[in-house]
N, C-alpha and C. Protein backbone atom coordinates (compact mmCIF):
# COMPACT_ATOMS: atom_id res chain seq x y z
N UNK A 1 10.62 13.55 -155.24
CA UNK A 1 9.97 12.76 -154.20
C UNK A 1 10.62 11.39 -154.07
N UNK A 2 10.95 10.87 -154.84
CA UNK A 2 11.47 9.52 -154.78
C UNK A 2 12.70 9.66 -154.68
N UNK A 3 13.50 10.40 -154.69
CA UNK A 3 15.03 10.67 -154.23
C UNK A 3 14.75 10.99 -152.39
N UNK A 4 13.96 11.82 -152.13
CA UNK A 4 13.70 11.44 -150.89
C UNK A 4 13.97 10.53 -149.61
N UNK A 5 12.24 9.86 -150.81
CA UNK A 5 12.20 8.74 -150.22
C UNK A 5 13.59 7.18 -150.20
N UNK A 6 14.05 7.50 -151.35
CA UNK A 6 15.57 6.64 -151.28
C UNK A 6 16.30 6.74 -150.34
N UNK A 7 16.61 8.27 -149.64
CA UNK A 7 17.64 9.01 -148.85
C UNK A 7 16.71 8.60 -147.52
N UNK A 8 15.67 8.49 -147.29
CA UNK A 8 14.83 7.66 -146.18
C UNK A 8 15.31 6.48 -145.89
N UNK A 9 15.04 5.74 -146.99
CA UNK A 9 15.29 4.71 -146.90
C UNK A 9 16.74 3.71 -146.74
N UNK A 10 17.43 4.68 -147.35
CA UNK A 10 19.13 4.92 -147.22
C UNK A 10 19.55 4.54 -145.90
N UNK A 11 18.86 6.04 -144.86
CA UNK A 11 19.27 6.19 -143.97
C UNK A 11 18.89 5.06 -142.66
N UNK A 12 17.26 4.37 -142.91
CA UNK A 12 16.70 3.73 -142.27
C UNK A 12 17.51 2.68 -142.34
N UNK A 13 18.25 1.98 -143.20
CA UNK A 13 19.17 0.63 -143.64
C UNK A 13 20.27 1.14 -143.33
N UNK A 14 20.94 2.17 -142.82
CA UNK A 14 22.51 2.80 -142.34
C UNK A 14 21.60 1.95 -140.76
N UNK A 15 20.97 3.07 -140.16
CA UNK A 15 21.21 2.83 -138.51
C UNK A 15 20.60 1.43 -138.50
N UNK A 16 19.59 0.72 -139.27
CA UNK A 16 19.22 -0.92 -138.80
C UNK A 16 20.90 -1.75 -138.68
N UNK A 17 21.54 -1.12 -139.53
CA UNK A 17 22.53 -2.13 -139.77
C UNK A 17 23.82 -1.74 -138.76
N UNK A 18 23.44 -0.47 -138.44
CA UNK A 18 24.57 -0.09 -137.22
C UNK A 18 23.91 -0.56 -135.87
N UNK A 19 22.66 -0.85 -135.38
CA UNK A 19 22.43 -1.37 -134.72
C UNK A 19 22.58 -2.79 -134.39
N UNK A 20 22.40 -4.03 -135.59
CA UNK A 20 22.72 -5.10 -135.91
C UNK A 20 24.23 -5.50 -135.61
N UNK A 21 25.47 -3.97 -136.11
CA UNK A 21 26.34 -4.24 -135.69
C UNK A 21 27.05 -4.27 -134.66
N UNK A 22 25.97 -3.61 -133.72
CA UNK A 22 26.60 -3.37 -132.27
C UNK A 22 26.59 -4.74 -131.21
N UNK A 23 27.34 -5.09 -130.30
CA UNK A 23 27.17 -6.38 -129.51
C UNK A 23 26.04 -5.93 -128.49
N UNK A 24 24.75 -6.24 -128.23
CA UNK A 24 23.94 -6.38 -127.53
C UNK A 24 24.28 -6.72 -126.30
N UNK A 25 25.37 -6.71 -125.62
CA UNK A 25 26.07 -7.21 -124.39
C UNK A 25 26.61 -6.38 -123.92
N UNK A 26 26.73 -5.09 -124.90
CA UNK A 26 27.08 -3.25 -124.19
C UNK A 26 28.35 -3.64 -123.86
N UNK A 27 29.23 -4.51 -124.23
CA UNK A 27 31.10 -5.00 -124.15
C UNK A 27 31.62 -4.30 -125.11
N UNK A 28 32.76 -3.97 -125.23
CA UNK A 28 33.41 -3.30 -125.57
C UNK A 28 34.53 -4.15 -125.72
N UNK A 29 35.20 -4.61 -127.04
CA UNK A 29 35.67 -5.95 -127.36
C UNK A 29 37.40 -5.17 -127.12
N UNK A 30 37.42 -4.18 -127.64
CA UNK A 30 38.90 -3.32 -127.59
C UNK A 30 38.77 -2.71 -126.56
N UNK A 31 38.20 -2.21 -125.60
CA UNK A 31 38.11 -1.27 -124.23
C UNK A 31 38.34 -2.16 -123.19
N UNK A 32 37.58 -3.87 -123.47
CA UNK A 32 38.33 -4.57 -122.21
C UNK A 32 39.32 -5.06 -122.42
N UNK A 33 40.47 -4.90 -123.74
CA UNK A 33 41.58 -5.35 -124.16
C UNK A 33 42.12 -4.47 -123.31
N UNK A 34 42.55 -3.54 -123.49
CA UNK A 34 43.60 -2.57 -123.07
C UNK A 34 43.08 -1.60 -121.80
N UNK A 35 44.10 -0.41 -121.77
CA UNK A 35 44.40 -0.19 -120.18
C UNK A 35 44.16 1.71 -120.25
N UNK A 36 43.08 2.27 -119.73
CA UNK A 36 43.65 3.67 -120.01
C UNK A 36 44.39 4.05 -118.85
N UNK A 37 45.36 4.79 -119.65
CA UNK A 37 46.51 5.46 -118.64
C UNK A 37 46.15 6.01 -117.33
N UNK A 38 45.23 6.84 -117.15
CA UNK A 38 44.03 7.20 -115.99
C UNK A 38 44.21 6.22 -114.90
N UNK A 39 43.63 4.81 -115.60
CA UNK A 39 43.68 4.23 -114.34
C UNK A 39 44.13 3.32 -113.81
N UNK A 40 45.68 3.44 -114.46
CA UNK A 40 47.04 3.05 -113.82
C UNK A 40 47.52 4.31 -113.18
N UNK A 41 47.79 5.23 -113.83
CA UNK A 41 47.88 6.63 -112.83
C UNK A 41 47.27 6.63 -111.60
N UNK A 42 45.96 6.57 -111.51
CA UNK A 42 45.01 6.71 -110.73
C UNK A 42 45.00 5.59 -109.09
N UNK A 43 45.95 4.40 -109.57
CA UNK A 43 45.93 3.45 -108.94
C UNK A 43 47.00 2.59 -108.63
N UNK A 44 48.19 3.35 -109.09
CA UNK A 44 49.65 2.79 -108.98
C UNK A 44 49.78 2.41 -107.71
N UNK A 45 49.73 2.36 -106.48
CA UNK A 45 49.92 1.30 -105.70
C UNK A 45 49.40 0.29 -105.73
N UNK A 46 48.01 0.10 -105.95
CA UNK A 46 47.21 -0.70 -106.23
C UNK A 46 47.85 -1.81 -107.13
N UNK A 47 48.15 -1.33 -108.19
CA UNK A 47 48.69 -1.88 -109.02
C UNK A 47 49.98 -2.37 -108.91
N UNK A 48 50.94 -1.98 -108.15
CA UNK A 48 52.38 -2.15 -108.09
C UNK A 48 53.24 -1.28 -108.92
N UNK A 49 52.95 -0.04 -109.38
CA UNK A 49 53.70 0.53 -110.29
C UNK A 49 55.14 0.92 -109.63
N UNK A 50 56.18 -0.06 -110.71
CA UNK A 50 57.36 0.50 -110.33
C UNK A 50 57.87 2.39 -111.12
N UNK A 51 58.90 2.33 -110.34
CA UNK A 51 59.37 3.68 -110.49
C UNK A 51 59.56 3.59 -112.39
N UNK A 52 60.15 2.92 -112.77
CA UNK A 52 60.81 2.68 -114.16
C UNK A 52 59.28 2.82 -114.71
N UNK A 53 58.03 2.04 -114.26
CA UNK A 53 56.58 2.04 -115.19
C UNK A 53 56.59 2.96 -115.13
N UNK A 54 56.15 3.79 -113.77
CA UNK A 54 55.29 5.09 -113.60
C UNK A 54 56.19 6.05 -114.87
N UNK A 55 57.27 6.19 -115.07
CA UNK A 55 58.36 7.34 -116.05
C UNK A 55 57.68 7.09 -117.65
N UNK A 56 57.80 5.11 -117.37
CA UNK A 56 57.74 5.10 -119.24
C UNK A 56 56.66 5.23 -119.52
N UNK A 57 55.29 5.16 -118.70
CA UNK A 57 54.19 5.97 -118.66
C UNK A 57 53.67 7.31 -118.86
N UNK A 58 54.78 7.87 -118.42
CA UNK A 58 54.15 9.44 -118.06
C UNK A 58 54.86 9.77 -119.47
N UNK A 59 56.08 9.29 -120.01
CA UNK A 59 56.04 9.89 -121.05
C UNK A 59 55.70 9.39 -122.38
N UNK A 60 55.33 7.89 -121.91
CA UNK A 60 53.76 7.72 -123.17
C UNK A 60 53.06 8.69 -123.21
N UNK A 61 52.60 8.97 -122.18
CA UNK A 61 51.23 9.88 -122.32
C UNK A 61 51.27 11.28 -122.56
N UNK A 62 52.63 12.00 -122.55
CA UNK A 62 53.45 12.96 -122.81
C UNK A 62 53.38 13.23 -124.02
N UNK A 63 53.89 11.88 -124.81
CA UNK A 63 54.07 11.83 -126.55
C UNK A 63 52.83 11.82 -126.96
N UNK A 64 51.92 10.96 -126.34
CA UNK A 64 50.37 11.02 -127.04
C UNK A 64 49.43 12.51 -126.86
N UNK A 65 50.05 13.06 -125.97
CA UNK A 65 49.49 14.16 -126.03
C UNK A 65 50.26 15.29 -126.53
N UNK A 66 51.14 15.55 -127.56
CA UNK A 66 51.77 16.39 -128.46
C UNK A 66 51.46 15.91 -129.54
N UNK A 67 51.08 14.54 -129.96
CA UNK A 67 49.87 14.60 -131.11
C UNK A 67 48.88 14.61 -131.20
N UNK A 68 48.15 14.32 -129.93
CA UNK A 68 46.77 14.64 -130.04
C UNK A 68 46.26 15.97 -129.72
N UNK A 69 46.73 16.85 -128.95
CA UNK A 69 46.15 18.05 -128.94
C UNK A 69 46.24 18.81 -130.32
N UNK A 70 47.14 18.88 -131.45
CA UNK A 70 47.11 19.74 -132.46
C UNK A 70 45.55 18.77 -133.25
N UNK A 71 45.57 17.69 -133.09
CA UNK A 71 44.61 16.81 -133.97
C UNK A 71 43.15 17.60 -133.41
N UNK A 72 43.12 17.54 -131.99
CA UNK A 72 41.92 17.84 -131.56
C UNK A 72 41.59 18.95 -131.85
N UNK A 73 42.27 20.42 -131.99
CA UNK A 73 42.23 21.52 -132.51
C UNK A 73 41.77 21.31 -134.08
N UNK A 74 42.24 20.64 -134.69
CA UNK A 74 42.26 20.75 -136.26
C UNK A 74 40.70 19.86 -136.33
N UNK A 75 40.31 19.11 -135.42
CA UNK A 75 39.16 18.56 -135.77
C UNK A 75 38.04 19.53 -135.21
N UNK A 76 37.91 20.15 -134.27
CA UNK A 76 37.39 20.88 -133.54
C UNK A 76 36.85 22.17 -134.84
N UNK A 77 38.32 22.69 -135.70
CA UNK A 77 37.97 23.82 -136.96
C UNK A 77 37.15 23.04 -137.98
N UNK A 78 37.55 21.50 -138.40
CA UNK A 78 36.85 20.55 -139.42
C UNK A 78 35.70 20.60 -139.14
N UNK A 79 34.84 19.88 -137.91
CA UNK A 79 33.74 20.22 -137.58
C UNK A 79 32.89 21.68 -137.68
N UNK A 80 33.21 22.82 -137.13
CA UNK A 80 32.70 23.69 -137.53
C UNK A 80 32.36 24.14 -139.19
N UNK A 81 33.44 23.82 -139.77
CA UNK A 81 33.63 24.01 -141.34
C UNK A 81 32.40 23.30 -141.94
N UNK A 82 32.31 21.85 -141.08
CA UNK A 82 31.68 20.63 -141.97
C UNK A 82 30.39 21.24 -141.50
N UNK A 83 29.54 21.96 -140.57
CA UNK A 83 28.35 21.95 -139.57
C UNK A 83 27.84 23.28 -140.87
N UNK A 84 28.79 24.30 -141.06
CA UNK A 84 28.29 25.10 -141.98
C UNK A 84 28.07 25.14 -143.57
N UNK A 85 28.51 23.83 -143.83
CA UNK A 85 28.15 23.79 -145.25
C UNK A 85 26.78 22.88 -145.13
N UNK A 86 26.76 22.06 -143.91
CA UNK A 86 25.64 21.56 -143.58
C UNK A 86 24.04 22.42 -143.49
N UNK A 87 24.35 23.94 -143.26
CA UNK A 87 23.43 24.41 -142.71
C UNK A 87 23.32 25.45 -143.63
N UNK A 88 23.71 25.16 -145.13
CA UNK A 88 22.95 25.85 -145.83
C UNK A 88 21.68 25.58 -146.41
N UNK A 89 21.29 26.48 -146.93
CA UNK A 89 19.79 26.16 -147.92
C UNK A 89 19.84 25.19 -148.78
N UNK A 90 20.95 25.15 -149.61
CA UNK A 90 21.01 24.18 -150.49
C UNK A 90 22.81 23.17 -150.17
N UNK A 91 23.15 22.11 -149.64
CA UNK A 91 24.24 21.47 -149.71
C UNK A 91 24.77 21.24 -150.90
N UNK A 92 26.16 21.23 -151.00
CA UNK A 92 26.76 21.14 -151.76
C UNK A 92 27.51 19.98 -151.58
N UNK A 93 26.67 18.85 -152.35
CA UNK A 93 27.02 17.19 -151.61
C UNK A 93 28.29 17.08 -152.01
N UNK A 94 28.99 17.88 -153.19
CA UNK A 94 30.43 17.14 -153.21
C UNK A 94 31.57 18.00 -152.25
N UNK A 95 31.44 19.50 -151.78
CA UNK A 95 32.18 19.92 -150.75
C UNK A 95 31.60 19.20 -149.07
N UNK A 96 30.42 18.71 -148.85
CA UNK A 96 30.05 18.22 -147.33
C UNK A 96 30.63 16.67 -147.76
N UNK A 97 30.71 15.78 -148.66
CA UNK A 97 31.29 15.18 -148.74
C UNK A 97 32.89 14.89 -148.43
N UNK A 98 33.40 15.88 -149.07
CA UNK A 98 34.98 16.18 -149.38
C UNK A 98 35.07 16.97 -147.06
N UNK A 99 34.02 17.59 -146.65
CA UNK A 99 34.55 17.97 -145.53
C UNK A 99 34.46 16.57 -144.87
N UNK A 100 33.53 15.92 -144.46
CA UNK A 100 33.11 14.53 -143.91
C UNK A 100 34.23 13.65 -143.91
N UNK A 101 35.09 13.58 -145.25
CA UNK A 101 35.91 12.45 -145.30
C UNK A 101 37.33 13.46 -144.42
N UNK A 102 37.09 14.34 -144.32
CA UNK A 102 38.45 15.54 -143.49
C UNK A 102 37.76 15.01 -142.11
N UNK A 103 37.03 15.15 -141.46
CA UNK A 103 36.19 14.99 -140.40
C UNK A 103 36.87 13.56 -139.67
N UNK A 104 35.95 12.84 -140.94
CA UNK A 104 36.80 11.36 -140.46
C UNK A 104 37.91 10.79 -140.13
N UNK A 105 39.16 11.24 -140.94
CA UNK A 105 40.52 11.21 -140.99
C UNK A 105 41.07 12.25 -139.46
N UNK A 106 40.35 12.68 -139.53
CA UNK A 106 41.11 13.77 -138.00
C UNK A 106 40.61 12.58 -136.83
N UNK A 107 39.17 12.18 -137.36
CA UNK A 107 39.11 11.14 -135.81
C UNK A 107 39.37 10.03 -136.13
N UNK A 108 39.41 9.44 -137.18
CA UNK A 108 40.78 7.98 -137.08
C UNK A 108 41.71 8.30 -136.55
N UNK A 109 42.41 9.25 -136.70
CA UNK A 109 44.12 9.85 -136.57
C UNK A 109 43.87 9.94 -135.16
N UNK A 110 43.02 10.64 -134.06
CA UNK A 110 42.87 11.03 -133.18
C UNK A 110 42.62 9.12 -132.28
N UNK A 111 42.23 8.41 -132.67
CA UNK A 111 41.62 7.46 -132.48
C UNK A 111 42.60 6.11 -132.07
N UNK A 112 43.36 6.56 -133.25
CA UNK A 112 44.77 5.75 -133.75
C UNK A 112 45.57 6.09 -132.43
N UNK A 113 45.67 7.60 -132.25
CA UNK A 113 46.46 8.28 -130.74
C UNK A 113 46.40 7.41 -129.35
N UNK A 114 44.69 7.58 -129.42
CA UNK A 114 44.69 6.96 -128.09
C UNK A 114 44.70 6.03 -128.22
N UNK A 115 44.12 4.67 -129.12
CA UNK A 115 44.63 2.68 -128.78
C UNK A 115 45.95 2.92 -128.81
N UNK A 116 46.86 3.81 -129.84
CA UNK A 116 48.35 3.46 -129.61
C UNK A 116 48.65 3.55 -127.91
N UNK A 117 48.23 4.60 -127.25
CA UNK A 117 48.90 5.04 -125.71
C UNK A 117 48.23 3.87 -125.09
N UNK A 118 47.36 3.25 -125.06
CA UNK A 118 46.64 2.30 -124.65
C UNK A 118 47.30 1.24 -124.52
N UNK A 119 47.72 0.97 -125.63
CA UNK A 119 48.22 -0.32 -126.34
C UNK A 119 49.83 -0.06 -125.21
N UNK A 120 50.63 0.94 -125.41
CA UNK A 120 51.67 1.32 -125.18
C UNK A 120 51.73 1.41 -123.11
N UNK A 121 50.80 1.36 -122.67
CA UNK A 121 50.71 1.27 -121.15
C UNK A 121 50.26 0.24 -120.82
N UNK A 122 49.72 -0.54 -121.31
CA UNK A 122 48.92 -1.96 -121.26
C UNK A 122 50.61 -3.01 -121.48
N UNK A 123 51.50 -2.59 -122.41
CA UNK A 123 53.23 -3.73 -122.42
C UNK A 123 53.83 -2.75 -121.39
N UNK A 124 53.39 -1.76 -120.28
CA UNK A 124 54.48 -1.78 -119.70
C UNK A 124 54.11 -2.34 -118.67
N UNK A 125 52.98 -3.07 -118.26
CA UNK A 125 52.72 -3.35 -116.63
C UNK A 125 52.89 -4.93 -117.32
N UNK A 126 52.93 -5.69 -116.01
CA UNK A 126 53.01 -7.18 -116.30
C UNK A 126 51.93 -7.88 -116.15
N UNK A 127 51.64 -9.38 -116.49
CA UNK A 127 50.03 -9.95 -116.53
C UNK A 127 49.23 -9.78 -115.24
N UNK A 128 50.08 -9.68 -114.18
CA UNK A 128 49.43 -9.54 -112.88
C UNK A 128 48.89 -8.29 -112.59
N UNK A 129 49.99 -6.99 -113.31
CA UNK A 129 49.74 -5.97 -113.32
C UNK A 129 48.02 -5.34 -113.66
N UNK A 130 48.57 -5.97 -115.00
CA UNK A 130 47.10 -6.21 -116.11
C UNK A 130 46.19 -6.40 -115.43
N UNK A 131 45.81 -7.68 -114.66
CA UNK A 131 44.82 -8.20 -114.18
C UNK A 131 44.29 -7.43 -113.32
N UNK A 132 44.90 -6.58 -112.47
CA UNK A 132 44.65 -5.88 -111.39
C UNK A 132 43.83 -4.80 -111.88
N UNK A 133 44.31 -3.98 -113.16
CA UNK A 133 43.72 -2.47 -113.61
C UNK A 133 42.58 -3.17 -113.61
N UNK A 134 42.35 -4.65 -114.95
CA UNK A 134 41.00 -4.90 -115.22
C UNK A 134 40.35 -4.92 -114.20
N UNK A 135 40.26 -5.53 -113.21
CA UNK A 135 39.58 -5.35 -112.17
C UNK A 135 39.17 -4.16 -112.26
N UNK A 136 39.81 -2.95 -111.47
CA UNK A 136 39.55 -1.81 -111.37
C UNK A 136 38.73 -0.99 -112.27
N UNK A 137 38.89 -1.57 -113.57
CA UNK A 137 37.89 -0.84 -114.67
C UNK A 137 36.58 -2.01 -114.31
N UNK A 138 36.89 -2.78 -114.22
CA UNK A 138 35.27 -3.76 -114.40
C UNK A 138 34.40 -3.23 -113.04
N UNK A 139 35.55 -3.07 -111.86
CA UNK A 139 34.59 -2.67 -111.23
C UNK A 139 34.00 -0.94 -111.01
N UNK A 140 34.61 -0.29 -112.26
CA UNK A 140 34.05 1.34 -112.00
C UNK A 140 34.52 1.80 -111.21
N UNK A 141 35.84 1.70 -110.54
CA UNK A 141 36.80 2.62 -110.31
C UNK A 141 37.75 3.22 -110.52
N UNK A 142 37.17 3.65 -112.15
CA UNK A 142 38.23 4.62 -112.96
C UNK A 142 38.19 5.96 -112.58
């Protein structure tokens, strides 16, 4: 009973403190940094995309997606793996453990993918460039 109640209480002090950590301003401190590829694609005149961007673009997003699709597959099997040791009668905290930290590492890695392409389309347009997407994302026409 009191292991329980610990694992209650555990959990009640995980989400207070993930809530505490969230910005109450619903901003997104790295999402209004950078640029998704989408919607420079989506908006290259708008934007001014020269011929040379639109290429070193497309095959950013080329490269990011020959590592991220095998990742997304391999997380896609992790998850299932991790959901069924979850859903036994009795867990086996040191294999749901040992899957969890596999779990995690596939979506850092996966995570890592996309700020890199982000990061990597955001230096090829110029500050004016920049300024323009933001717009376009602030105003919800991604």
């Amino acid at each position: 009973m009191a292991r329980k109640a610990l694992i209650t209480i555990l959990a009640l002090w995980l989400c207070t403190a993930n809530a505490q950590a969230q910005d109450t301003s619903g901003s997104d401190p790295i999402g209004s940094a950078v640029i998704p590829p989408d919607v420079v694609m989506s908006h290259q005149q708008e934007i001014g995309l020269s011929d040379a961007q639109r290429n070193a673009i497309q095959t950013d997003v080329q490269n990011a997606q020959q590592r991220f699709m095998p990742e997304q597959w391999k997380l896609a099997a992790a998850m299932e793996k991790f959901a069924a040791i979850l859903r036994q009668s009795h867990v086996d905290q040191a294999k749901a453990s040992a899957q969890l930290d596999a779990v995690l590492d596939l979506e850092r890695r996966i995570k890592h993918t996309q700020i890199t392409l982000m990061i990597e389309v955001k230096n090829e347009l110029t500050p004016a460039q920049q300024a323009i997407a933001h717009q376009i994302v602030a105003a919800g026409r991604h």
